[in-house]
N, C-alpha and C. Protein backbone atom coordinates (compact mmCIF):
# COMPACT_ATOMS: atom_id res chain seq x y z
N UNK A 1 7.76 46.62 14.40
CA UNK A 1 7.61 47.02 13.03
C UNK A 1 8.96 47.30 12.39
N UNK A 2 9.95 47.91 12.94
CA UNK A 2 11.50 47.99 12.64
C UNK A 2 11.76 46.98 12.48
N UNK A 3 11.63 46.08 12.71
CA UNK A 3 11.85 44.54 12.82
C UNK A 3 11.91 44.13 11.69
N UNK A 4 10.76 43.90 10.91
CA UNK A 4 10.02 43.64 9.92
C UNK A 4 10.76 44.75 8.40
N UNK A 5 10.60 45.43 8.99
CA UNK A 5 11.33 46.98 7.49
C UNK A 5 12.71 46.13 7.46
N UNK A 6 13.74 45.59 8.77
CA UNK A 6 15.10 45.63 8.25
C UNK A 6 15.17 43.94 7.85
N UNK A 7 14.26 43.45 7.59
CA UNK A 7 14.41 42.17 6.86
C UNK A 7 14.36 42.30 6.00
N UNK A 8 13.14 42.84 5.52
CA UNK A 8 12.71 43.02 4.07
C UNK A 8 14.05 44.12 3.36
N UNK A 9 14.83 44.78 3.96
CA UNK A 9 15.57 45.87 3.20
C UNK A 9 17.21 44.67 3.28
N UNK A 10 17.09 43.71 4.36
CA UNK A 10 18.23 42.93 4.37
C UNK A 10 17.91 41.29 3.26
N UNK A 11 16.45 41.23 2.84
CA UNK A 11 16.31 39.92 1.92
C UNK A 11 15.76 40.87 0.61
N UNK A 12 16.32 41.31 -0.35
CA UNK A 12 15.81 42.01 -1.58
C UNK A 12 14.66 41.23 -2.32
N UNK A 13 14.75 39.75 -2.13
CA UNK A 13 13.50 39.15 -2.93
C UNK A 13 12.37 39.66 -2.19
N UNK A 14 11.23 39.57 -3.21
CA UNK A 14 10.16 39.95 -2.32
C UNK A 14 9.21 38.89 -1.82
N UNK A 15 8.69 39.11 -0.47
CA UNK A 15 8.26 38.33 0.45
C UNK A 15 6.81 37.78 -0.18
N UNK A 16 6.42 37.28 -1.32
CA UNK A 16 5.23 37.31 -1.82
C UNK A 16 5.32 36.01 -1.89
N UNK A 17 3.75 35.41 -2.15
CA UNK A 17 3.29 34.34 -2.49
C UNK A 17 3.36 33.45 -4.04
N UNK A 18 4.35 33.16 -4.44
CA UNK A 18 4.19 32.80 -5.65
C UNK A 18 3.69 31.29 -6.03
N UNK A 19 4.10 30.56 -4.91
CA UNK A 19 3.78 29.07 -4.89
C UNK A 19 4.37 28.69 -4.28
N UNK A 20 3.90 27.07 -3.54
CA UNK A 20 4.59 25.91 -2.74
C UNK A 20 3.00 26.02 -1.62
N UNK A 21 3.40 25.63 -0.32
CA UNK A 21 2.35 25.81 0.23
C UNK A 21 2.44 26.46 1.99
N UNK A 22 2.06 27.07 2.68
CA UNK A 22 2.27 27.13 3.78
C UNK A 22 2.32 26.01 4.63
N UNK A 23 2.58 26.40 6.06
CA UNK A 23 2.90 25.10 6.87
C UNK A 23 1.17 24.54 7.32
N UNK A 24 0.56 25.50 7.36
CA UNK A 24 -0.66 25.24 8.11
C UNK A 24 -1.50 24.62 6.98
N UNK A 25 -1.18 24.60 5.57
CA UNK A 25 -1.74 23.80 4.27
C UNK A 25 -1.51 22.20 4.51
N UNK A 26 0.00 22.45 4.71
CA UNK A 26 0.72 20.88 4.53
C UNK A 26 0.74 20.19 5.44
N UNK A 27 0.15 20.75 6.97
CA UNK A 27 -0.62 20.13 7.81
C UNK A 27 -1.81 19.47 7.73
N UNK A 28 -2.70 20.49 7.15
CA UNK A 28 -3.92 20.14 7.03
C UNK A 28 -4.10 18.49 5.95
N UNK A 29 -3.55 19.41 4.76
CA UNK A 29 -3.37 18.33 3.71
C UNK A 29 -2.65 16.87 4.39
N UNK A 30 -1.79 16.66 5.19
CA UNK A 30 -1.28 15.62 6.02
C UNK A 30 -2.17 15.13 6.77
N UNK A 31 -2.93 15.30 7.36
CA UNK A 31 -3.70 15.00 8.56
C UNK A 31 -5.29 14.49 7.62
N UNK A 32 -5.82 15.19 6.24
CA UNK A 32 -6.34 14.43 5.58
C UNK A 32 -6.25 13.12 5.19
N UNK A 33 -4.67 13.23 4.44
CA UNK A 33 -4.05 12.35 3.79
C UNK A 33 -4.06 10.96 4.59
N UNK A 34 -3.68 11.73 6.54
CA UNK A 34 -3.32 10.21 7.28
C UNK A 34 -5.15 9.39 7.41
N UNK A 35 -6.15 10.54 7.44
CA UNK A 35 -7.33 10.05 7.85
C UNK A 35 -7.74 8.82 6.97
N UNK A 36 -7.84 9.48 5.50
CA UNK A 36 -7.98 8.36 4.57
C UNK A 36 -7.27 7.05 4.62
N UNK A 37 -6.08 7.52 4.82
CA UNK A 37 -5.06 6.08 4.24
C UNK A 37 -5.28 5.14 5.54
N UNK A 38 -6.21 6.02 6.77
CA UNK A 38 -6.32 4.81 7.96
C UNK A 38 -7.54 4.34 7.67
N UNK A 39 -8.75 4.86 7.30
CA UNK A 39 -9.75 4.06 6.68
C UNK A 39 -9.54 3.06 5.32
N UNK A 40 -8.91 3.40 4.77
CA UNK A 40 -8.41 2.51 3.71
C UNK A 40 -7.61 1.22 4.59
N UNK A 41 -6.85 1.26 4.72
CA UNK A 41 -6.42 0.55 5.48
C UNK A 41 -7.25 -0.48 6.45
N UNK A 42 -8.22 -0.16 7.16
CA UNK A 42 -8.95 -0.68 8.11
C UNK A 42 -9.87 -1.53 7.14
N UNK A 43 -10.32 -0.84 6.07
CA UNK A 43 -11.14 -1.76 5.03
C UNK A 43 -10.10 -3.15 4.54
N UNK A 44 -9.03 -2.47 3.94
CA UNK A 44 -7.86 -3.81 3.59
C UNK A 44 -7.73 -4.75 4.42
N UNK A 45 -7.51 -4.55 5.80
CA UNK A 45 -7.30 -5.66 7.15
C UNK A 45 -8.41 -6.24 6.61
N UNK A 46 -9.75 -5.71 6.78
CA UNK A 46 -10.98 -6.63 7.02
C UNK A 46 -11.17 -7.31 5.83
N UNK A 47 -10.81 -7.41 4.38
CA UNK A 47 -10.93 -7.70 3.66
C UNK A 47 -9.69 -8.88 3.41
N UNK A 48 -8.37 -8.70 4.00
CA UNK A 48 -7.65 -9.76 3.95
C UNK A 48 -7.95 -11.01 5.49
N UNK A 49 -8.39 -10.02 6.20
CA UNK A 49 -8.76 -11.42 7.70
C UNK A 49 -10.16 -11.84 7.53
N UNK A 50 -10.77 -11.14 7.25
CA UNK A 50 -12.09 -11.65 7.07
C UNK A 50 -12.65 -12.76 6.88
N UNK A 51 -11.89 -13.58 5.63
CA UNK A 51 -11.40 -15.20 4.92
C UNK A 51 -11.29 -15.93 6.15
N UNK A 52 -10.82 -16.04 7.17
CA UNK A 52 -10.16 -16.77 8.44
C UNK A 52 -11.66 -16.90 8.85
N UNK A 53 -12.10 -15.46 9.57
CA UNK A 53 -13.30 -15.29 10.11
C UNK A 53 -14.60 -16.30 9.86
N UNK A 54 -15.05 -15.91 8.41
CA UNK A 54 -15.97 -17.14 7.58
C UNK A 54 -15.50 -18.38 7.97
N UNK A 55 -14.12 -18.62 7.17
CA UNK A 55 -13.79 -20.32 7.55
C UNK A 55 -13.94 -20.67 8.96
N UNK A 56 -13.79 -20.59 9.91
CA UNK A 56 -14.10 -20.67 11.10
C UNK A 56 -15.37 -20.70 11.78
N UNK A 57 -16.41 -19.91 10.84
CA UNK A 57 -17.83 -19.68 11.53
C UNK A 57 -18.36 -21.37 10.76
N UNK A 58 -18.09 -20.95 9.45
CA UNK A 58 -18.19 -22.39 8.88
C UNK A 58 -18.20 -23.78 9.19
N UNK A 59 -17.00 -23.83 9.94
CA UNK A 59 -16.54 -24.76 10.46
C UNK A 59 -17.50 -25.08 11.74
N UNK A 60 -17.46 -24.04 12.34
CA UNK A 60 -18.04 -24.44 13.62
C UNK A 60 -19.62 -24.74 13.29
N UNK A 61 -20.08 -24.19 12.17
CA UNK A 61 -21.59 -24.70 11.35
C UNK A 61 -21.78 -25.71 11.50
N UNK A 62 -20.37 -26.59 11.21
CA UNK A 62 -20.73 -28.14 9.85
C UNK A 62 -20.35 -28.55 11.30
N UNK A 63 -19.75 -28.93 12.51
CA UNK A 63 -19.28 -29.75 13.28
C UNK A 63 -20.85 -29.66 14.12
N UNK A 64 -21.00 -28.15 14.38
CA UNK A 64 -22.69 -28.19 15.19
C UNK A 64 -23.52 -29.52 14.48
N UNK A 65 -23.64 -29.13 12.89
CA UNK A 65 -24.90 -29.64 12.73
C UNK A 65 -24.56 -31.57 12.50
N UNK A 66 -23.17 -31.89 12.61
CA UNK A 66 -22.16 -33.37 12.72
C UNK A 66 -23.07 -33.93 13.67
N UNK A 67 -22.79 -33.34 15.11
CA UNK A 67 -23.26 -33.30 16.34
C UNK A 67 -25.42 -33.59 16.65
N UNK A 68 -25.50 -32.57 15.79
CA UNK A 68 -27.36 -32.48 16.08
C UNK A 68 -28.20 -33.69 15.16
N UNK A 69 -27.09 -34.41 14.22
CA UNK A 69 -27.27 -35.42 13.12
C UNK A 69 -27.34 -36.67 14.10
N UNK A 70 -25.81 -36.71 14.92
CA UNK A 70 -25.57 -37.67 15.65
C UNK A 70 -26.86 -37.85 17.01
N UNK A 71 -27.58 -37.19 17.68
CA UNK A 71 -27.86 -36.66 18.66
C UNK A 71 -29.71 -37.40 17.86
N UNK A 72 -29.69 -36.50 16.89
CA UNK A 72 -31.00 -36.89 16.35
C UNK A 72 -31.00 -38.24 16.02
N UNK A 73 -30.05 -39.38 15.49
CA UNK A 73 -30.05 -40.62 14.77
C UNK A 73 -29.93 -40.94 16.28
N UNK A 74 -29.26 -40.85 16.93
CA UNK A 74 -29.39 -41.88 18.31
C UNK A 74 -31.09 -41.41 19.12
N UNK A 75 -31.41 -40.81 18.67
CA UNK A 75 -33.18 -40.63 19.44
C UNK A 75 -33.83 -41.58 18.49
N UNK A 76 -34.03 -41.19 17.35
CA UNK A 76 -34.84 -41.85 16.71
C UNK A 76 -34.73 -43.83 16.90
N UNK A 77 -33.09 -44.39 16.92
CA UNK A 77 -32.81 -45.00 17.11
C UNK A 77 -33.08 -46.42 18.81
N UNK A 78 -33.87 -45.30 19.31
CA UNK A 78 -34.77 -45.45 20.34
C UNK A 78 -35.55 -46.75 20.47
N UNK A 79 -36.09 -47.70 21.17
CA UNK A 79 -37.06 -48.08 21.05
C UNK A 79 -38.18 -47.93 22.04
N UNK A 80 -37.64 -47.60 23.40
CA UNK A 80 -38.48 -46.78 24.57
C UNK A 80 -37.50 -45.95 25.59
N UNK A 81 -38.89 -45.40 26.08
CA UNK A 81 -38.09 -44.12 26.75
C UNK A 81 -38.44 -44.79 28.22
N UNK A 82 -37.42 -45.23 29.53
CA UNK A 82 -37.70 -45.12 30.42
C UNK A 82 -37.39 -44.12 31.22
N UNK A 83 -38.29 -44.05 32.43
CA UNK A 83 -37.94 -43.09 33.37
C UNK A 83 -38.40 -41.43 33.46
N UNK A 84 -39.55 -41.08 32.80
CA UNK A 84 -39.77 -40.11 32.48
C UNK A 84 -41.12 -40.01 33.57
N UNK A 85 -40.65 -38.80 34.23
CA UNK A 85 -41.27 -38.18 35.43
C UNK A 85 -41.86 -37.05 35.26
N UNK A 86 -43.17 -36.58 35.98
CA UNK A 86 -43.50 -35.40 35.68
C UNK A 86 -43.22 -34.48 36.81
N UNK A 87 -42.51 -33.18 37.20
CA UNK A 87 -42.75 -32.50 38.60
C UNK A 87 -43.74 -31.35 38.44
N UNK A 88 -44.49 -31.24 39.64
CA UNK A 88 -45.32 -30.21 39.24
C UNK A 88 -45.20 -30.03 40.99
């Protein structure tokens, strides 16, 4: 408690709250600040890669159904089926 009396009698301003913020504020407020700006962020990535993502699913759409076109025109293209066995 002596401790404390010979600061205050050695700093004449007084030790009061007038403004700015404590440390445990500008923590808190920081650690908000980082939460948001990493969800923000995580939305932005997905919103700039995302474009790639589509084109790609796309792609692999139109080549599947290239393929099930080709696959189907050579059946139909048929005129008999040999060799068809039953196992039981």
């Amino acid at each position: 408690m002596k401790i404390i009396k010979n600061i205050k009698k050695a700093c004449p301003a007084k030790l009061s709250r007038s403004g700015g913020f404590t440390l445990i504020e500008a923590i808190l407020y920081l650690a908000i600040a980082g939460t948001v700006l990493y969800f923000i962020s995580g939305f932005a990535f997905n919103a700039l890669f995302g474009r790639d993502k589509i084109d790609a699913v796309q792609e692999v759409n139109q080549a599947s159904r290239s393929i099930l076109d080709d696959i189907s025109g050579s059946i139909s293209d048929t005129e008999k089926i040999i060799g068809i066995t039953t196992t039981e």
